[in-house]
Structure formats: C-alpha cells, structure tokens
C-alpha atoms as a PDB file:
ATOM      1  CA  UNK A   1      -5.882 -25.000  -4.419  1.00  0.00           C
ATOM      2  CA  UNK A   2      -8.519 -23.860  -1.380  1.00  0.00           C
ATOM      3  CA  UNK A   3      -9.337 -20.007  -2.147  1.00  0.00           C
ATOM      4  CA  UNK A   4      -8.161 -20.198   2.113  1.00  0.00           C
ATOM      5  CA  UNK A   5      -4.491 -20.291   1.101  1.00  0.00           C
ATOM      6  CA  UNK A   6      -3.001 -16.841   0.457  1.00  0.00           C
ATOM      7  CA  UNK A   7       0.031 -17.258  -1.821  1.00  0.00           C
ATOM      8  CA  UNK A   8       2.768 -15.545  -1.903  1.00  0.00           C
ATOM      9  CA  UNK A   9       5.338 -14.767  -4.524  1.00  0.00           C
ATOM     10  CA  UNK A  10       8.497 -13.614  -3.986  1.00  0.00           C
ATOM     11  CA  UNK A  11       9.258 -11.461  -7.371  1.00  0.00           C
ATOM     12  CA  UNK A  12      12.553 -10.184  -6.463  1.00  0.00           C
ATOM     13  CA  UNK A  13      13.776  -6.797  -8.028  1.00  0.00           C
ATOM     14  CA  UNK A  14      11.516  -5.533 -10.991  1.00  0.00           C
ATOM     15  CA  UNK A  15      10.400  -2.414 -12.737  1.00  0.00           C
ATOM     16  CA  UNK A  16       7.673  -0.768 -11.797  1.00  0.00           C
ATOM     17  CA  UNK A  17       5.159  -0.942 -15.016  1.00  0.00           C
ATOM     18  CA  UNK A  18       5.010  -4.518 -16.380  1.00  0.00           C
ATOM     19  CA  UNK A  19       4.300  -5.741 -12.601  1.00  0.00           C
ATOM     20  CA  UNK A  20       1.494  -3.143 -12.629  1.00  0.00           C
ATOM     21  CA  UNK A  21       0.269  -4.538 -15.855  1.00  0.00           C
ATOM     22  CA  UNK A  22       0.480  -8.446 -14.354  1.00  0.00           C
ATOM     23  CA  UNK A  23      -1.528  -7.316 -11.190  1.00  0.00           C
ATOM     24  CA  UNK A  24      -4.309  -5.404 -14.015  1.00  0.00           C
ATOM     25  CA  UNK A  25      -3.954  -8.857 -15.768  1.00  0.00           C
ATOM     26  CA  UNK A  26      -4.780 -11.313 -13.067  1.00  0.00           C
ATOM     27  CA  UNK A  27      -7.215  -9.345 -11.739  1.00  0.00           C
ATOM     28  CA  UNK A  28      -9.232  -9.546 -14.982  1.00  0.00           C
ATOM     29  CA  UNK A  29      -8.752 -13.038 -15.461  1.00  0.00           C
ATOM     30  CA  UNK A  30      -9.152 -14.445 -11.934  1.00  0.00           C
ATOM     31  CA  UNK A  31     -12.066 -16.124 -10.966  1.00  0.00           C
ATOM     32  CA  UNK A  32     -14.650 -17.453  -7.982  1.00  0.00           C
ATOM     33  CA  UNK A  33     -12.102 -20.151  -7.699  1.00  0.00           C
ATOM     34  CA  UNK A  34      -8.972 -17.952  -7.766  1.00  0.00           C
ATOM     35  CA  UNK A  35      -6.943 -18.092  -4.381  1.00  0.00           C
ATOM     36  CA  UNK A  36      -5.407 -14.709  -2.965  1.00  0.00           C
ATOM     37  CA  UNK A  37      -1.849 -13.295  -3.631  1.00  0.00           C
ATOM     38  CA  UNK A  38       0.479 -11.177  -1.954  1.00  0.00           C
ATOM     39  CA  UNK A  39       3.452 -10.189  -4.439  1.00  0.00           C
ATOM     40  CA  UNK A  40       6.807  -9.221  -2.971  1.00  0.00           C
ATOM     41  CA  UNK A  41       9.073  -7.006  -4.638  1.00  0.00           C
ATOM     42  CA  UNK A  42      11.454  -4.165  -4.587  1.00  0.00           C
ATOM     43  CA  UNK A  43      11.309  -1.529  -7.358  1.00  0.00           C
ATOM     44  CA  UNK A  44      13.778   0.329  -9.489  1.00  0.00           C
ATOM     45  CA  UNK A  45      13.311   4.246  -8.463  1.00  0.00           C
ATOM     46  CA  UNK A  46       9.933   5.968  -9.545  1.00  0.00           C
ATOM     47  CA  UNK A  47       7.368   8.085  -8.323  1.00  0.00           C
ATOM     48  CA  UNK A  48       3.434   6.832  -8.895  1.00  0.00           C
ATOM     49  CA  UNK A  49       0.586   8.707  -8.820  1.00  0.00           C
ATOM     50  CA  UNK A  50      -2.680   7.688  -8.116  1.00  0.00           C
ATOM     51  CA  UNK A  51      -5.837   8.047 -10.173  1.00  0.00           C
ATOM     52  CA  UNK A  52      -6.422  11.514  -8.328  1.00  0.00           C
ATOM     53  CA  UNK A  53      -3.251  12.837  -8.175  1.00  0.00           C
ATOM     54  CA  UNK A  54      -2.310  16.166  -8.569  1.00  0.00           C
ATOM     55  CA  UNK A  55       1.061  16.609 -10.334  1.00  0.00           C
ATOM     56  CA  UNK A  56       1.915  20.371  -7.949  1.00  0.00           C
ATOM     57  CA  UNK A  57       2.769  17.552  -5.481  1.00  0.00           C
ATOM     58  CA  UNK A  58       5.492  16.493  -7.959  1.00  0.00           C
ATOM     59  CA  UNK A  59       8.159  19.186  -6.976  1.00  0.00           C
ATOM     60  CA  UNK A  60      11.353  18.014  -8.473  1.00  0.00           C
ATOM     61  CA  UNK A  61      12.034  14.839  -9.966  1.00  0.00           C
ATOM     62  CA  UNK A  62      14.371  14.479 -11.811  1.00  0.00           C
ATOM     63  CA  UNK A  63      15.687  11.788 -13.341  1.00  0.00           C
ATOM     64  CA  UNK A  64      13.395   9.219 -11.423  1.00  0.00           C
ATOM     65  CA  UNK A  65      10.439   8.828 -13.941  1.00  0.00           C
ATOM     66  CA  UNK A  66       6.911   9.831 -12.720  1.00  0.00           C
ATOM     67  CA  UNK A  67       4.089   6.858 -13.850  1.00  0.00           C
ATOM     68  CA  UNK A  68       0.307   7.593 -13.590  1.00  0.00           C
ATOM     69  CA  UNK A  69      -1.232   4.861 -12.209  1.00  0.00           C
ATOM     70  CA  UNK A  70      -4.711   3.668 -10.976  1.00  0.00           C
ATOM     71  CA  UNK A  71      -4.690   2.947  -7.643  1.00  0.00           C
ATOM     72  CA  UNK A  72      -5.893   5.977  -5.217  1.00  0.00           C
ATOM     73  CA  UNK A  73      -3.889   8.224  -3.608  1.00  0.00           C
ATOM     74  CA  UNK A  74      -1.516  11.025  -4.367  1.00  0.00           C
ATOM     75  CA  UNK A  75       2.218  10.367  -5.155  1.00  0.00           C
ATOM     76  CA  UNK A  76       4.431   8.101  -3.615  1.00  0.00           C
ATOM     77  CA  UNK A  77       8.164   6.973  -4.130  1.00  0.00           C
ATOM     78  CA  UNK A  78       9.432   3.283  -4.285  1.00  0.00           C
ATOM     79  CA  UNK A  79      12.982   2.650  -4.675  1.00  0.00           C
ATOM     80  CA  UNK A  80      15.522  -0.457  -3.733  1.00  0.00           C
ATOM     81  CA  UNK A  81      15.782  -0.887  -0.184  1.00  0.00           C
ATOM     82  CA  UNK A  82      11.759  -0.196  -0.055  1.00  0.00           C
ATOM     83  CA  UNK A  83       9.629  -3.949   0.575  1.00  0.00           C
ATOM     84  CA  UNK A  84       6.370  -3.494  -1.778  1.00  0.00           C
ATOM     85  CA  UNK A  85       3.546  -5.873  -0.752  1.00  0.00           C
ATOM     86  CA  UNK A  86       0.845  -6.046  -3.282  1.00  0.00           C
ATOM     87  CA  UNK A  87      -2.403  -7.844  -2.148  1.00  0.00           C
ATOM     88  CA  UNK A  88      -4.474  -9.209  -5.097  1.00  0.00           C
ATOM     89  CA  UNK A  89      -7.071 -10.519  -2.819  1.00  0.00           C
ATOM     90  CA  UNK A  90     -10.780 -11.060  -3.825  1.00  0.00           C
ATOM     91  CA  UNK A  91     -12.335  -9.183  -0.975  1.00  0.00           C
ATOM     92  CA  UNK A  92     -16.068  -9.830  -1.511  1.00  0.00           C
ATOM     93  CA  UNK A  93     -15.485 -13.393  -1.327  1.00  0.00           C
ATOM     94  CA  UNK A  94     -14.311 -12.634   1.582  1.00  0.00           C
ATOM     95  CA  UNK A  95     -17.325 -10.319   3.172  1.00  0.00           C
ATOM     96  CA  UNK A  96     -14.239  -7.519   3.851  1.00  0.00           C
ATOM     97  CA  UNK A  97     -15.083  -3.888   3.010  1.00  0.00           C
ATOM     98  CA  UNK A  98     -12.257  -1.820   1.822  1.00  0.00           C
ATOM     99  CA  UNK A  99     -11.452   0.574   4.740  1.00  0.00           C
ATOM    100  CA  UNK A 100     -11.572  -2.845   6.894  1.00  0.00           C
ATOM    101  CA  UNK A 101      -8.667  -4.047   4.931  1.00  0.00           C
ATOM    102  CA  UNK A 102      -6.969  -0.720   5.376  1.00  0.00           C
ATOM    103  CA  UNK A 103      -6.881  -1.236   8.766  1.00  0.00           C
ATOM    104  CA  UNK A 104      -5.514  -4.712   9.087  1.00  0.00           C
ATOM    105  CA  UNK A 105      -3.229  -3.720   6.531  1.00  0.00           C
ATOM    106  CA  UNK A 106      -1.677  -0.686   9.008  1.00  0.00           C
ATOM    107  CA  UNK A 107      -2.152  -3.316  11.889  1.00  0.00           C
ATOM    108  CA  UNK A 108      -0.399  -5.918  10.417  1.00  0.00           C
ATOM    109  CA  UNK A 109       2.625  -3.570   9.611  1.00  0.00           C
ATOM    110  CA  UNK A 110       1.982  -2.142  13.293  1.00  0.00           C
ATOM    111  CA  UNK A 111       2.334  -5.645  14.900  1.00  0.00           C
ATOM    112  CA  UNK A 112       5.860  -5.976  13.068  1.00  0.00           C
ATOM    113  CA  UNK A 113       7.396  -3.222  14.109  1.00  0.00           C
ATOM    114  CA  UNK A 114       5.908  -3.744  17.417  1.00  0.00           C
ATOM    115  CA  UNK A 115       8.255  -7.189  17.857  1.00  0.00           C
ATOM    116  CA  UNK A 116      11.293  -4.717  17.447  1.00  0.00           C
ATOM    117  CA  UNK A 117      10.052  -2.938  20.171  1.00  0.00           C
ATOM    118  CA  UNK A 118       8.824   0.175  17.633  1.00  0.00           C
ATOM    119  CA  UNK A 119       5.402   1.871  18.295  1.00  0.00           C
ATOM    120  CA  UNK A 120       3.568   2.805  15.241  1.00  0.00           C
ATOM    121  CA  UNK A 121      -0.067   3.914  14.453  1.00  0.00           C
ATOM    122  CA  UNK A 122      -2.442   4.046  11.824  1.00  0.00           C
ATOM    123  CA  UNK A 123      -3.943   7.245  10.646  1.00  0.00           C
ATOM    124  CA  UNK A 124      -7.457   7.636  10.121  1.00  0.00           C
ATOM    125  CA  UNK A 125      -7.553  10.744   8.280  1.00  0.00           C
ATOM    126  CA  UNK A 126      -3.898   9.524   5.933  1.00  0.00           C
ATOM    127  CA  UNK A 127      -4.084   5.759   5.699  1.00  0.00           C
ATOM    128  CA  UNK A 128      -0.440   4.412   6.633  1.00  0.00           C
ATOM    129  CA  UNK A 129       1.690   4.139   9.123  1.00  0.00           C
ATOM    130  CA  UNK A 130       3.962   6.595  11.329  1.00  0.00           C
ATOM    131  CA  UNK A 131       6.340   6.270  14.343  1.00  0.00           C
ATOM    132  CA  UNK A 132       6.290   9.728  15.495  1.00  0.00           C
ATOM    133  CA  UNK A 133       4.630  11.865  12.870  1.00  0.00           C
ATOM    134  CA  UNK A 134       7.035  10.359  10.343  1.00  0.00           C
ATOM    135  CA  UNK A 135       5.243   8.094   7.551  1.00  0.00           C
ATOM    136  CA  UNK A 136       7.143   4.983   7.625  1.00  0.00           C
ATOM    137  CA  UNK A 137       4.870   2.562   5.389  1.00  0.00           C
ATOM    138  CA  UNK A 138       2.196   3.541   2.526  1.00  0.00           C
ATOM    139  CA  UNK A 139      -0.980   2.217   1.300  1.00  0.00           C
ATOM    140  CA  UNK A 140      -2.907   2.752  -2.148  1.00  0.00           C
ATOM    141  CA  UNK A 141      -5.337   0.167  -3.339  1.00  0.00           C
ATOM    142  CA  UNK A 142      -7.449  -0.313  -6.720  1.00  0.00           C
ATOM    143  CA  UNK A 143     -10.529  -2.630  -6.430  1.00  0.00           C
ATOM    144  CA  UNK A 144     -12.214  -4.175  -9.763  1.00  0.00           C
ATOM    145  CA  UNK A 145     -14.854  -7.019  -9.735  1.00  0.00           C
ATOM    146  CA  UNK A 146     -14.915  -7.052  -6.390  1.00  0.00           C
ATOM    147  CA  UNK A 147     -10.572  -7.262  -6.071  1.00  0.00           C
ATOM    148  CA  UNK A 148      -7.851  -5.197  -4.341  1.00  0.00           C
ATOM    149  CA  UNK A 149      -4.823  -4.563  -6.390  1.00  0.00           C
ATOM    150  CA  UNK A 150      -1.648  -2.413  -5.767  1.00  0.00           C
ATOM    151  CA  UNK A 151      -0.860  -1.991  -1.772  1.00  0.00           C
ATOM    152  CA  UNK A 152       1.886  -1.414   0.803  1.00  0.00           C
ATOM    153  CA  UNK A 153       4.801  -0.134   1.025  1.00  0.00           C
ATOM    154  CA  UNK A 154       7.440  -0.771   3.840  1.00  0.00           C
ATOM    155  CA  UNK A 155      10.331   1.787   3.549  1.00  0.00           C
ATOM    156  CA  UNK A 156      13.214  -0.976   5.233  1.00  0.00           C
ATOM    157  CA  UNK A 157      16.954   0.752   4.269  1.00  0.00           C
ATOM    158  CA  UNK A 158      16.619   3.264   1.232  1.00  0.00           C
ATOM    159  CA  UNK A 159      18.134   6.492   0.050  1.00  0.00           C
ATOM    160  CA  UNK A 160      15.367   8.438   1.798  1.00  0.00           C
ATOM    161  CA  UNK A 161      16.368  11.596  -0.360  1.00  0.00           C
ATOM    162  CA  UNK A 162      14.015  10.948  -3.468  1.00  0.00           C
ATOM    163  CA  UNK A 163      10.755  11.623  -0.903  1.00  0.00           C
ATOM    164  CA  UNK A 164      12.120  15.328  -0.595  1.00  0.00           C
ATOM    165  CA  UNK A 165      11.310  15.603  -4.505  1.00  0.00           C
ATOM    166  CA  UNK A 166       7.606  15.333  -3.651  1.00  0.00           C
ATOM    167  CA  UNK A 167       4.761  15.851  -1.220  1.00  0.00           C
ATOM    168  CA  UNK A 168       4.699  12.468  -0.152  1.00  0.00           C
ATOM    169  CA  UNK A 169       1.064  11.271  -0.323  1.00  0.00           C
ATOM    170  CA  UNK A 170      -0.053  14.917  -1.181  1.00  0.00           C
ATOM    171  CA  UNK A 171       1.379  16.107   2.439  1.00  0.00           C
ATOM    172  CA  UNK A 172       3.528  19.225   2.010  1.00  0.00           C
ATOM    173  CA  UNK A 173       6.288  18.812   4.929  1.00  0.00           C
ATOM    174  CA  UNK A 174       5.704  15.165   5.448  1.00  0.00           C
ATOM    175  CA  UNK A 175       8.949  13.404   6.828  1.00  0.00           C
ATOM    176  CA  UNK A 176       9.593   9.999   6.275  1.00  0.00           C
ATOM    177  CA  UNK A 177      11.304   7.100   7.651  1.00  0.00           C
ATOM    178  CA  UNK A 178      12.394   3.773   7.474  1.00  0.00           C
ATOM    179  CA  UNK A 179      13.098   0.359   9.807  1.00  0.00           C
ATOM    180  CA  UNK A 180      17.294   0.964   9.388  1.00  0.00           C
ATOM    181  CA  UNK A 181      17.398   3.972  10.449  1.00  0.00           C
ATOM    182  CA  UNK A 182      14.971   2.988  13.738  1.00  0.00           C
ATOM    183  CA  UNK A 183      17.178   0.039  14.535  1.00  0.00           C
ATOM    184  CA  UNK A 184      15.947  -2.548  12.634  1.00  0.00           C
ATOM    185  CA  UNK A 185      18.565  -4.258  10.294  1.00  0.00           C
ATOM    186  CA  UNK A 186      16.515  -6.878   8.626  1.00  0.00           C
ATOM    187  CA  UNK A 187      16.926  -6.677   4.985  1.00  0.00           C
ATOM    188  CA  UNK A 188      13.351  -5.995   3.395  1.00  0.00           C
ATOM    189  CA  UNK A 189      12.580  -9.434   2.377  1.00  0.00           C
ATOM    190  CA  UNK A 190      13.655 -10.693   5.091  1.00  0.00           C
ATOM    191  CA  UNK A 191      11.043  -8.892   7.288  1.00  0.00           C
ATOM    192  CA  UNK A 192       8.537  -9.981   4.227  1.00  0.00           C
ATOM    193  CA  UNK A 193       8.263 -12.708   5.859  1.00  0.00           C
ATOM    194  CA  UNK A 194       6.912 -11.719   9.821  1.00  0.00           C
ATOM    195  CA  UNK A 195       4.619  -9.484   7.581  1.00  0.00           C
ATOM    196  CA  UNK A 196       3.045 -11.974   5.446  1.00  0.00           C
ATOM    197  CA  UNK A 197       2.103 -14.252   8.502  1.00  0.00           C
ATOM    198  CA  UNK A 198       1.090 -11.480  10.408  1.00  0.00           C
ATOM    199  CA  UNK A 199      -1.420 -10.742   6.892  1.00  0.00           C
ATOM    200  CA  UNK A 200      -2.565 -14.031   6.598  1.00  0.00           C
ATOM    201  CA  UNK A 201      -3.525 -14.249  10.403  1.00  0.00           C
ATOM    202  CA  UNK A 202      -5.199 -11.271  10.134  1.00  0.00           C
ATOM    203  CA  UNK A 203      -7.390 -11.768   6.649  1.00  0.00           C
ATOM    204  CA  UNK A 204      -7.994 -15.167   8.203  1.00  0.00           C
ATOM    205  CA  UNK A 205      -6.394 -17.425   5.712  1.00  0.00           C
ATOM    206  CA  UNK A 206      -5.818 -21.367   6.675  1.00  0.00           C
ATOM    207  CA  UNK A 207      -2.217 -21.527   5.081  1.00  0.00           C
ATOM    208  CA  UNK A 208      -0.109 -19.707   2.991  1.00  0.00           C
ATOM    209  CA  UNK A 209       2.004 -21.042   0.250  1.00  0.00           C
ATOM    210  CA  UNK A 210       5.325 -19.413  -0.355  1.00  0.00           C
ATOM    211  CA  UNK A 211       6.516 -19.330  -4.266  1.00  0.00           C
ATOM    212  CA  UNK A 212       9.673 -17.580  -5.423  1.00  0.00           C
ATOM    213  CA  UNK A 213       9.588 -16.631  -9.202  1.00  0.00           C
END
C-alpha cells in the first residue's frame, strides 16, 4: 500500500493499556515502507500521565485508575463518550516538525466544530483546543525513530465529572467541555469521521482507507 494512504482503524471500545502497548509495538516494528494510521477508539475511565507529570495534579481519583504513560504532557482523563484519535504517523518521511503537526492537529479539530457553527482556537502556550476558555479537545504525542504516537482527544458526550478529580493538563481551575453539551449530538464516532478527512487533507495524504477491527 502507497505510504500516501493514511489508514484508519476503527477499534471500538478498549482499555486503555494494551492499545498503548500496540501503538509502542508498531511503532518499533514499522518501517520506510509503513503507511500512516489513525486509531479510533473510546476508552474505559482512566487518568494518564505523561512522561513529566507531576502526580499533585492528581487530586482525587478514586476508583478510576491512574497509568503513567510516555507521551508528554501532564494528566488527562478519557472515558466513554470521549473520541480518542491516535496518529501513528512517520513524520520525517513526511518533512513535518512536531509543533507543525500540533497545529494541524488543533486545526483540524477547529474546522469540525467550525461546520456546527462552534468557534474554537488553538492555544499556543497549552496545545488543544477551547471554545471559550473551556478545553474541549487534548493533545499529547510521543515521537520514536522519527514517529508520533498517542494523540487527541475529542470530549463528544461524557460524564464530565471525572476532570474535577484532576488539574486537567496540569491547569488548576481548568473547565472543560464537550460537543453535547454545545449542541452537537453526533455520537463520537460518528464525528470520527468529518475529523479523519479533515486530517488527511491537512497532512496531505492521497486517500485514506477505512478498516474496522
């Protein structure tokens, strides 16, 4: 297959750890010839916490396990109802630096929101994306041999409460939201798919090749 189709795999509802351990897995064993990947999925509740994370920003959690992870970035939540995009993309092939992708990342999940009539920004300073001050998609991304793993988070209709257990990205006071309670009443694979096309078009990719596992 042409290393200009992205695939994508729809992975359905999964536990957090053994996809992290598949995305550590095909990123060692991918090659030159290797096309891109964007994973779909929603996860079973847990808090991450990147490589330098500080655990004061866990302030209560409960019975939602906390998982120390390598991506950057402080701690995030991901729950059902939450669309988790990871991009396993082999970025010096493609002559993309890393805050580059950042930014068509946020723009991509900008554009969306912008075809329900949403405004959202980017952040500069606190990659991700807001309407209004409130943090309505994450990013955290781990790059080995020259490839991203981890990546985006969408929060689409969730219980919103579990981000009031933390400081959500290291952010003490940071309020969250989500596309349901803006109007949007897409289910979050079902707006997986406006995002992946709006990804593609902006990492420049020919054609993209949907799988469903």
């Amino acid at each position: 297959m042409s290393t200009d189709t992205l695939q994508v795999r729809v992975l359905g509802v999964q536990d957090y750890l053994p996809v992290w351990q598949q995305m550590q897995a095909f990123t060692q064993q991918r090659d030159a010839d290797t096309p891109d990947q964007l994973w779909l999925v929603q996860h079973h509740p847990v808090f991450t916490l990147g490589r330098n994370g500080k655990m004061e920003h866990v302030l209560a959690p409960g019975d939602i396990p906390v998982i120390l992870i390598d991506r950057g970035g402080q701690v995030t939540y991901h729950g059902l109802g939450q669309l988790v995009v990871y991009l396993l993309l082999d970025i010096r092939r493609k002559a993309l630096g890393i805050r580059d992708l950042v930014m068509q990342i946020e723009n991509a999940v900008i554009e969306v929101l912008s075809h329900y009539g949403i405004a959202a920004a980017g952040d500069r300073d606190a990659p991700g994306v807001y309407v209004q001050g409130h943090k309505i998609a994450a990013l955290g991304l781990r790059v080995a041999k020259g490839c991203t793993y981890h990546g985006l988070s969408l929060n689409v209709a969730m219980d919103l409460e579990p981000f009031q257990r933390i400081n959500p990205c290291g952010y003490a006071g940071l309020q969250v939201t989500q596309c349901q309670d803006l109007g949007i009443a897409q289910a979050p694979f079902e707006l997986a798919g406006e995002l992946c096309e709006c990804l593609a078009a902006r990492l420049q990719y020919a054609t993209v090749d949907w799988r469903h596992d």
